[in-house]
C-alpha atoms as a PDB file:
ATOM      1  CA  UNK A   1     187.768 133.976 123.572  1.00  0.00           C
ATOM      2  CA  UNK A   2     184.664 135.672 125.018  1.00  0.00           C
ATOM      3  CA  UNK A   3     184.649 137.669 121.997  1.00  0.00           C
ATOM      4  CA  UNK A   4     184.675 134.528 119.407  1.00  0.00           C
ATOM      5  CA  UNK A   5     181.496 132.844 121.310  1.00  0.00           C
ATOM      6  CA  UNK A   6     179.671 136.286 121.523  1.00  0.00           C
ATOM      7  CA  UNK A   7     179.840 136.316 117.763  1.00  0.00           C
ATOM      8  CA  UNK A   8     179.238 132.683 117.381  1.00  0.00           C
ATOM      9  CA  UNK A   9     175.960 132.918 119.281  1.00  0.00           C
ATOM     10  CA  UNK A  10     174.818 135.881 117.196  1.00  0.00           C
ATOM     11  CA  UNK A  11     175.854 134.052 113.738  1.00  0.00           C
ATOM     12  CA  UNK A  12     173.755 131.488 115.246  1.00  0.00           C
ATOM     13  CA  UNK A  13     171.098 133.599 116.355  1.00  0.00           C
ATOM     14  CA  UNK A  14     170.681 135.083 112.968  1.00  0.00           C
ATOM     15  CA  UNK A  15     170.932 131.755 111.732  1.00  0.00           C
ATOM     16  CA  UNK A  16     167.720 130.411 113.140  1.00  0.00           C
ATOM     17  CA  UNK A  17     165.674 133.813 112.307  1.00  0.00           C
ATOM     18  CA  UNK A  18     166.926 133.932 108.719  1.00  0.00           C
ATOM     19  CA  UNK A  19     165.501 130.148 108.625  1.00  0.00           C
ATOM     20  CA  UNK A  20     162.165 130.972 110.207  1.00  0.00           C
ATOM     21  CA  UNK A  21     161.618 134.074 107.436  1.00  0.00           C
ATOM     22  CA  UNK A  22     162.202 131.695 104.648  1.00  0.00           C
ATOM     23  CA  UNK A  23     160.016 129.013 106.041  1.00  0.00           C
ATOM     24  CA  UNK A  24     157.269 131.950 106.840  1.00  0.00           C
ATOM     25  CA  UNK A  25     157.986 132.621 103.056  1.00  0.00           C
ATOM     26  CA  UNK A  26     157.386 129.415 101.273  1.00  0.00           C
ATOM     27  CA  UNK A  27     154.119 128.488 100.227  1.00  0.00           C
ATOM     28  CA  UNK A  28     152.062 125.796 102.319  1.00  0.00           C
ATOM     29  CA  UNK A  29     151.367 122.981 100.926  1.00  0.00           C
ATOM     30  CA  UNK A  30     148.131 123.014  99.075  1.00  0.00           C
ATOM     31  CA  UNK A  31     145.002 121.150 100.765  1.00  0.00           C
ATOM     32  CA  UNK A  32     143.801 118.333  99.688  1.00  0.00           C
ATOM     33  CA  UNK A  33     141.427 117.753  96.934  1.00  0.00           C
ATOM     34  CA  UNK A  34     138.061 117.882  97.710  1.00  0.00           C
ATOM     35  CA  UNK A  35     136.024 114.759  96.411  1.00  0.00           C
ATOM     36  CA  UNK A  36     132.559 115.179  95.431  1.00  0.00           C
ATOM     37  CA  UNK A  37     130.045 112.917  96.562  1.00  0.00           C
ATOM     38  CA  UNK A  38     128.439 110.460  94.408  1.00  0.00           C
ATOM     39  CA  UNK A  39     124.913 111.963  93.555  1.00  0.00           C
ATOM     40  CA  UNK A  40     122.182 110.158  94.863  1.00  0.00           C
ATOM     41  CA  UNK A  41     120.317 108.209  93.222  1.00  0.00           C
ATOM     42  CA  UNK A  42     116.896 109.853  92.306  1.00  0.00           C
ATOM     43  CA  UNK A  43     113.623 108.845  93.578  1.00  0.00           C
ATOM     44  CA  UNK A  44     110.985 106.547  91.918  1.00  0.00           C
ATOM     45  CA  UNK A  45     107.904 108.188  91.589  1.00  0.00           C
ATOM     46  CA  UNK A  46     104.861 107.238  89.460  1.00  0.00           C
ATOM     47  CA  UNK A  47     102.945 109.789  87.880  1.00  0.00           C
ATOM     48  CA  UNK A  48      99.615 110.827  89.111  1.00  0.00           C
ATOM     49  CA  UNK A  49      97.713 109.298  86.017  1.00  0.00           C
ATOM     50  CA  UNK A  50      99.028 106.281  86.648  1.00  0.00           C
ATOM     51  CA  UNK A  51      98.236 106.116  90.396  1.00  0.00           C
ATOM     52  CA  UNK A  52      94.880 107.095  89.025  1.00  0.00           C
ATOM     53  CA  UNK A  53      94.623 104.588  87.333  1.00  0.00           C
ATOM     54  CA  UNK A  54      95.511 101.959  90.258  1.00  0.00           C
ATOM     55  CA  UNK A  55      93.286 103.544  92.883  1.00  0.00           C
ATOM     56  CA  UNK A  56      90.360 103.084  90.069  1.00  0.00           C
ATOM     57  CA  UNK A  57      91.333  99.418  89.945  1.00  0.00           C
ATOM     58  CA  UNK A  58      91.697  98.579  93.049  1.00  0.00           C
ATOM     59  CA  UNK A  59      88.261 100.184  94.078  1.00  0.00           C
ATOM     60  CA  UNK A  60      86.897  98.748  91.960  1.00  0.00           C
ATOM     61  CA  UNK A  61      87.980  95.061  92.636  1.00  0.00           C
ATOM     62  CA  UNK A  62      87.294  96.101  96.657  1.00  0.00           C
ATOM     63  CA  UNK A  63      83.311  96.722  95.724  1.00  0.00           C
ATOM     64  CA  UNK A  64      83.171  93.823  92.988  1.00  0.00           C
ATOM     65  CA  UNK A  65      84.041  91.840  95.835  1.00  0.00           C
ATOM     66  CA  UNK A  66      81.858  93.262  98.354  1.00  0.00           C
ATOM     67  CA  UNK A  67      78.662  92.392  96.503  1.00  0.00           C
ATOM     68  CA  UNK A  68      76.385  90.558  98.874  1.00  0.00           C
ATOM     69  CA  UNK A  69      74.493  87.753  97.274  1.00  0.00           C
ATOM     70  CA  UNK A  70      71.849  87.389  99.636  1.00  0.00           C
ATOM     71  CA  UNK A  71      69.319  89.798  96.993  1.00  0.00           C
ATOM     72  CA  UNK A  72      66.092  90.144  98.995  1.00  0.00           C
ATOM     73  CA  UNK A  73      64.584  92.217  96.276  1.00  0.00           C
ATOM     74  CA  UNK A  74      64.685  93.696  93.151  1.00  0.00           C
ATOM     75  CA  UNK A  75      66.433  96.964  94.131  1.00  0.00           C
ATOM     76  CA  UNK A  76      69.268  94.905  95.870  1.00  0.00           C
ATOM     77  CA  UNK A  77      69.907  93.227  92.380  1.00  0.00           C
ATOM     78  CA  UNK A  78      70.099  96.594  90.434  1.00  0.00           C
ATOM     79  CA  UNK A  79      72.331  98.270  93.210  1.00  0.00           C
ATOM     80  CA  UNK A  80      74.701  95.141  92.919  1.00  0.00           C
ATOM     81  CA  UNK A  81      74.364  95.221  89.229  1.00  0.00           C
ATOM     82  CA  UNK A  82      75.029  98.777  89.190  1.00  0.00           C
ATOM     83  CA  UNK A  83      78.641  97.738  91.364  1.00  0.00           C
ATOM     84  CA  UNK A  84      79.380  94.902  88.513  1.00  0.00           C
ATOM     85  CA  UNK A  85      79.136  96.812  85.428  1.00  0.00           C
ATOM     86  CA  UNK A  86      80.888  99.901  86.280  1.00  0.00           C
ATOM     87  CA  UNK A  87      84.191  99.063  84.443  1.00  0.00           C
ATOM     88  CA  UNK A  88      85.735 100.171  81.451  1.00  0.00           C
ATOM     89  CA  UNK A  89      88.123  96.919  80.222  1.00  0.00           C
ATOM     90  CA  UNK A  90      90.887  98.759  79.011  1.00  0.00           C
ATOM     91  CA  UNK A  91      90.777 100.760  81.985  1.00  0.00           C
ATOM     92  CA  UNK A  92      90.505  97.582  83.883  1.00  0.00           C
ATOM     93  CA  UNK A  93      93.872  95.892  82.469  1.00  0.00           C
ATOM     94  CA  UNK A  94      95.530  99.472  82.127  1.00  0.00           C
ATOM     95  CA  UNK A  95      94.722  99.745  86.097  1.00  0.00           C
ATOM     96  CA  UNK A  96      95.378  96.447  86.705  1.00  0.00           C
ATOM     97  CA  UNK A  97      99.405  96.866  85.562  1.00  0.00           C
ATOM     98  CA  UNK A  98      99.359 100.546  87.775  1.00  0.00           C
ATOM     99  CA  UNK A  99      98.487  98.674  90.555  1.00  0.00           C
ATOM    100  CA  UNK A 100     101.211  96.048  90.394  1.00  0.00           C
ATOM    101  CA  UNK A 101     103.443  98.888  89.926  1.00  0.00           C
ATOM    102  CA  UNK A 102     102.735 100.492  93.273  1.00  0.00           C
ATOM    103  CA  UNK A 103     102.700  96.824  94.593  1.00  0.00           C
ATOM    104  CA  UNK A 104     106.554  96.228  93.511  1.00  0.00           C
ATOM    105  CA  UNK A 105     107.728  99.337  94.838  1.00  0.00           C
ATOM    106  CA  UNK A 106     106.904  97.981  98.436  1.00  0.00           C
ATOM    107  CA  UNK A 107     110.090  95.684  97.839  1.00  0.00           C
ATOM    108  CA  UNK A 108     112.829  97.293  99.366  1.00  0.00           C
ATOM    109  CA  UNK A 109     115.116  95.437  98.216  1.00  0.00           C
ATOM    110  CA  UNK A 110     114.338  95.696  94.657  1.00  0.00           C
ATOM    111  CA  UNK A 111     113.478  99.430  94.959  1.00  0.00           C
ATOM    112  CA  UNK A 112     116.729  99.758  96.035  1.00  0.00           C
ATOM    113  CA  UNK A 113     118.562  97.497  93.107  1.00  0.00           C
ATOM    114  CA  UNK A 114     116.374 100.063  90.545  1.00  0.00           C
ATOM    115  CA  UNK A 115     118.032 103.506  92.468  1.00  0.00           C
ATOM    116  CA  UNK A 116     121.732 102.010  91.812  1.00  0.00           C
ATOM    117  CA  UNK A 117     120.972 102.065  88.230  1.00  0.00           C
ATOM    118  CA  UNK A 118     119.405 105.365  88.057  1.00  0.00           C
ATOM    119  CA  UNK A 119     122.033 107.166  90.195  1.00  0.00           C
ATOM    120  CA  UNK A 120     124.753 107.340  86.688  1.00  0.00           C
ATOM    121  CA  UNK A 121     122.295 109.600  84.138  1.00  0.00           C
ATOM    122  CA  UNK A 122     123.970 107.469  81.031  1.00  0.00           C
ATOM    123  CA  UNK A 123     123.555 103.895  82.541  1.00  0.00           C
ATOM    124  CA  UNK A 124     120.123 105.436  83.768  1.00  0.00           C
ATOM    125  CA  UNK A 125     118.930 106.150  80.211  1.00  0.00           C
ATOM    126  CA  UNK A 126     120.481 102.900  79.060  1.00  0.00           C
ATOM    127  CA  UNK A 127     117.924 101.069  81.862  1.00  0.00           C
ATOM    128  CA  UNK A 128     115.036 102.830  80.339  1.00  0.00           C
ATOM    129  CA  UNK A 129     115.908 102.039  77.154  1.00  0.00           C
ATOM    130  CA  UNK A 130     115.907  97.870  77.492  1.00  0.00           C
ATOM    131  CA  UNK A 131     112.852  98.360  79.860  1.00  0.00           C
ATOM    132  CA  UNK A 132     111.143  99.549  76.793  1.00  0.00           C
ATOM    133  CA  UNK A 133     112.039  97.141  74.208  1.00  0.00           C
ATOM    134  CA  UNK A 134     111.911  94.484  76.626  1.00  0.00           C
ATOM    135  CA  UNK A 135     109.727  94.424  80.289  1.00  0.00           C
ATOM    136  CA  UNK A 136     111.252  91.133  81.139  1.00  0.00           C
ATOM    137  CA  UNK A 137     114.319  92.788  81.297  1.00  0.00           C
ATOM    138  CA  UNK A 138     113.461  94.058  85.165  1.00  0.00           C
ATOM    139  CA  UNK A 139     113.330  90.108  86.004  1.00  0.00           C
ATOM    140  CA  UNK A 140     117.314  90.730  86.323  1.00  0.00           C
ATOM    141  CA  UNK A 141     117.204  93.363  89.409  1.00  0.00           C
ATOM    142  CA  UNK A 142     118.388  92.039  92.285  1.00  0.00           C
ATOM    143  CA  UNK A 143     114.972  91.316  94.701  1.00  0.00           C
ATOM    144  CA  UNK A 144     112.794  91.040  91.614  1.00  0.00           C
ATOM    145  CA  UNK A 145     111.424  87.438  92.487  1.00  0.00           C
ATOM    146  CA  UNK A 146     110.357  88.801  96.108  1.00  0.00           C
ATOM    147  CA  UNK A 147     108.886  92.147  94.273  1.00  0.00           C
ATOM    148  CA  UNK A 148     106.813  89.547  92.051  1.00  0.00           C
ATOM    149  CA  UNK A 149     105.625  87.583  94.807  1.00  0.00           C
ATOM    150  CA  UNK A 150     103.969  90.811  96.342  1.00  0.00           C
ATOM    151  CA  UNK A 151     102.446  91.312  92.950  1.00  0.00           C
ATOM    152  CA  UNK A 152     101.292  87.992  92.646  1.00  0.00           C
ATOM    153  CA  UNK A 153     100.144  87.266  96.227  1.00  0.00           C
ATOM    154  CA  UNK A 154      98.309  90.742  96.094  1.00  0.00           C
ATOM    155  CA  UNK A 155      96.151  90.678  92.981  1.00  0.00           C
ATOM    156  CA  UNK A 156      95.168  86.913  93.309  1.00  0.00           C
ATOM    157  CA  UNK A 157      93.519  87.746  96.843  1.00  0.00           C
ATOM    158  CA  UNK A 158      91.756  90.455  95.401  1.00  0.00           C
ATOM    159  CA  UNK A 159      91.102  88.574  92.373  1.00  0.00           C
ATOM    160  CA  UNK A 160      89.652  85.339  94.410  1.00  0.00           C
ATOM    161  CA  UNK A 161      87.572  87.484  96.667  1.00  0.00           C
ATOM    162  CA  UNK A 162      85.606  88.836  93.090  1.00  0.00           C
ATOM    163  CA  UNK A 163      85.932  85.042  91.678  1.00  0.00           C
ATOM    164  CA  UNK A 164      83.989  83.985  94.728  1.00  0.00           C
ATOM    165  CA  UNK A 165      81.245  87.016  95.117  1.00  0.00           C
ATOM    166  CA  UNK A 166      80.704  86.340  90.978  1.00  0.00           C
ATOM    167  CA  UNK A 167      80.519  82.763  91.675  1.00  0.00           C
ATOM    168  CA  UNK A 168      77.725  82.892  94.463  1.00  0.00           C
ATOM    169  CA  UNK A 169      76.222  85.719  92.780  1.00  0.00           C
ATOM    170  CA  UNK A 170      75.558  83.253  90.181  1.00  0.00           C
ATOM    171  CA  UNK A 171      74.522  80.589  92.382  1.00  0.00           C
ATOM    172  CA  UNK A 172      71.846  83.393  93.779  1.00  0.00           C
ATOM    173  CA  UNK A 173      70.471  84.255  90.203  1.00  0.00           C
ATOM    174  CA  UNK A 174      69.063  80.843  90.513  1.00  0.00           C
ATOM    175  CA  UNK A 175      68.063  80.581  94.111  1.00  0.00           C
ATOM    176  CA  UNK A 176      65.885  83.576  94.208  1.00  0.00           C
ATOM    177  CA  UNK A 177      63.699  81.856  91.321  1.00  0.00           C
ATOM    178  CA  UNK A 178      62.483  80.532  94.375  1.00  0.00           C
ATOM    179  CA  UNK A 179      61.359  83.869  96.268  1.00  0.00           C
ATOM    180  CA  UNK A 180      58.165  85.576  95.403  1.00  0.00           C
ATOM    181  CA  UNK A 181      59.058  89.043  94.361  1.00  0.00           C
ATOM    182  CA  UNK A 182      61.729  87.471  91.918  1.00  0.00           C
ATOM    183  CA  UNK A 183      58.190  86.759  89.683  1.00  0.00           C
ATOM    184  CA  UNK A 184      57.190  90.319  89.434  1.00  0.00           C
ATOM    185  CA  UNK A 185      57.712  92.346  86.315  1.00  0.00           C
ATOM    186  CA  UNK A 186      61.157  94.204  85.905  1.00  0.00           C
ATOM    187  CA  UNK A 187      60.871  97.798  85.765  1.00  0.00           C
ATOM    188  CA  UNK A 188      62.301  99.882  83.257  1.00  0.00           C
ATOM    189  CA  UNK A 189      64.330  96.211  81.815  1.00  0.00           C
ATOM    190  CA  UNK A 190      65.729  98.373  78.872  1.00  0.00           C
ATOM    191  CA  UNK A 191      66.613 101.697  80.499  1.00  0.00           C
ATOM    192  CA  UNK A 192      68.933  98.908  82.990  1.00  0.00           C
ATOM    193  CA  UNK A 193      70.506  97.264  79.985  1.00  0.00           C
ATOM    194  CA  UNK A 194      71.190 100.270  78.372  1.00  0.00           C
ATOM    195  CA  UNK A 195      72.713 101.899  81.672  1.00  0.00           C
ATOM    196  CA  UNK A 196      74.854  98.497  81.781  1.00  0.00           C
ATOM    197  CA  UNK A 197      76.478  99.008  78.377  1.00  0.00           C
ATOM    198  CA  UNK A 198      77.210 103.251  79.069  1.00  0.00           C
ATOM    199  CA  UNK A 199      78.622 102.552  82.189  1.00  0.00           C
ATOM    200  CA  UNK A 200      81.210  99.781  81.302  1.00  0.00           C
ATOM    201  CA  UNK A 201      82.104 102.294  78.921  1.00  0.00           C
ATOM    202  CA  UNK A 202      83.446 105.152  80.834  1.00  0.00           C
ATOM    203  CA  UNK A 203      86.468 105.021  82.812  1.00  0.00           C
ATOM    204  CA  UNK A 204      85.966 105.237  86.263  1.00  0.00           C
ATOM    205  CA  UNK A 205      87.898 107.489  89.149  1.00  0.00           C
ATOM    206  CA  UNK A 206      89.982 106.373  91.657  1.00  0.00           C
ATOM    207  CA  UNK A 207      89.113 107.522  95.133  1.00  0.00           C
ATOM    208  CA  UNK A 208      91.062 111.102  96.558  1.00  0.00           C
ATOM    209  CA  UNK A 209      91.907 109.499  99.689  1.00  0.00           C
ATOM    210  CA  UNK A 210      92.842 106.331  98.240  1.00  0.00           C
ATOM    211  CA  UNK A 211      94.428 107.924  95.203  1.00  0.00           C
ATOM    212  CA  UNK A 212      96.845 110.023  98.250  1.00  0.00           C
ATOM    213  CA  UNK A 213      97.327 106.666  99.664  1.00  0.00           C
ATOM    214  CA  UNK A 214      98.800 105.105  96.816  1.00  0.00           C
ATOM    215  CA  UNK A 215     100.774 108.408  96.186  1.00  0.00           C
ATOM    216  CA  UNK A 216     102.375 107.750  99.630  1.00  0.00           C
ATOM    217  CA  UNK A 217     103.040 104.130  99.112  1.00  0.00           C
ATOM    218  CA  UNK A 218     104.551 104.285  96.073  1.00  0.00           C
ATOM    219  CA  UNK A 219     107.365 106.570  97.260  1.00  0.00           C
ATOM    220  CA  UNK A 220     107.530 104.659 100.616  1.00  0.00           C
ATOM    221  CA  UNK A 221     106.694 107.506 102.503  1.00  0.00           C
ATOM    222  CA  UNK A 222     104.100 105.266 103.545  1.00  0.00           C
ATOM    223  CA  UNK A 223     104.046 101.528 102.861  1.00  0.00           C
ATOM    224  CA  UNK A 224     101.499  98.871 102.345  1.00  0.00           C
ATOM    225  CA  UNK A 225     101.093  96.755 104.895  1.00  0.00           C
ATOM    226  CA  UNK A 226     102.249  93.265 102.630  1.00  0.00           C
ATOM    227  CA  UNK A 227     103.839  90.233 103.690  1.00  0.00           C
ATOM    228  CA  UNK A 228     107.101  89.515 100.899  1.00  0.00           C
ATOM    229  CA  UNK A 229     107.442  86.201  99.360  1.00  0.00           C
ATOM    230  CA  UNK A 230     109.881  84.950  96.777  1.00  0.00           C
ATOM    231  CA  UNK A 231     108.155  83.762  93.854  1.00  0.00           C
ATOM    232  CA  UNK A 232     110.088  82.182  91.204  1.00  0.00           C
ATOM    233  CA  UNK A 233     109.382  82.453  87.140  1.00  0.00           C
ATOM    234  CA  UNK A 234     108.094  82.672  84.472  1.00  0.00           C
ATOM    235  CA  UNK A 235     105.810  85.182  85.286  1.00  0.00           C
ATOM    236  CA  UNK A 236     102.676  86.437  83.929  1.00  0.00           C
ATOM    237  CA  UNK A 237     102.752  89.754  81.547  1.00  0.00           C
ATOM    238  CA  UNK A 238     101.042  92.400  84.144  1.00  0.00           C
ATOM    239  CA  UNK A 239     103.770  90.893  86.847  1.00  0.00           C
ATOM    240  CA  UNK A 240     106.775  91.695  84.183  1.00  0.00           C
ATOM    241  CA  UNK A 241     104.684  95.205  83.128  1.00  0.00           C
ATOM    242  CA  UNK A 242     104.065  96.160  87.248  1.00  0.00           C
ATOM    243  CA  UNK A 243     108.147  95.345  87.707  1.00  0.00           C
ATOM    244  CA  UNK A 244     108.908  97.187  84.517  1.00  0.00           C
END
């Protein structure tokens, strides 16, 4: 009897090793499969041209406005008229859409609505392509109206702050028919016009630290200090252009 459970406990023995050298000899499960991340979606950047081109504009529209009407001589009329004319109009309305540009891109929410688009390379070159053959086509990204209303709210400030310097400079053309010195001779009266017409023909440069500033803004590494606002439609073509 002894005998019979000696052997049993050795069949079982070997038993239970034989079944841990066939489990030690199958092959594990394999892991799971890794899944890639989504890429992310790349960054909007403007090129340095066009940033340029918006630190030119906006300079100038910051010493347009600046111009003090209160001329208490001749000088103070050419400096001021030196300010005025130094603007190439093509560069002006080229600047102009830069500018709204950098503007729109202080919308986070629309910045954001852009990157989903961008992050697939296909549906990111399909974007491009119906931003080209139509602007108004970025009037469908989500946080587009809020995007405009930066745009709109920050040219027409700077706009209405050169509207009103023009419109008292004018005012002051006629007031200092008044002063004395206005009477005197005007030196030099066709070396100023002809100054006038060569400098509204050359471009003019944006400012470095201004230019950087932009830079910075435009990537949100640093953002302008706006206030959003929903505007609604139809908007005006450098709004659709600065969105586009």
């Amino acid at each position: 009897m002894h005998i019979f459970s000696r052997a049993r406990v050795v069949l079982m023995t070997a038993a239970v090793a034989l079944t841990t050298v066939v489990a030690g000899c199958e092959t594990p499960p394999a892991p799971p499969p890794v899944v890639a991340a989504p890429p992310a979606p790349p960054p909007i950047t403007l090129s340095n041209a066009l940033v340029e081109r918006a630190s030119a504009y906006r300079g100038y529209m910051a010493r347009a406005g600046a111009i003090d009407p209160k001329f208490q001589n001749g000088d103070q009329i050419q400096s001021s008229l030196k300010v005025g004319v130094a603007y190439e109009p093509k560069q002006l309305l080229s600047g102009v859409t830069a500018y709204a540009a950098v503007i729109a891109l202080q919308d986070p929410a629309f910045v954001g609505a852009v990157r989903s688009f961008a992050a697939d390379p296909t549906q990111r070159q399909q974007v491009i392509a119906q931003l080209v053959a139509d602007p108004a086509y970025a009037v469908g990204f989500k946080g587009s109206d809020t995007a405009a209303g930066l745009v709109i709210d920050t040219l027409g400030a700077e706009g209405l702050k050169v509207y009103t310097a023009g419109k008292a400079v004018k005012q002051a053309a006629y007031d200092v028919q008044h002063s004395s010195w206005s009477k005197a001779s005007v030196q030099d009266r066709d070396g100023r016009l002809a100054y006038a017409k060569t400098m509204s023909a050359i471009p003019a440069l944006g400012d470095t630290s201004d230019v950087a500033a932009l830079q910075q803004a435009s990537v949100g590494a640093q953002p302008l200090s706006l206030t959003p606002r929903s505007a609604s439609g139809p908007y005006s073509p450098v709004v659709i252009r600065g969105l586009a």
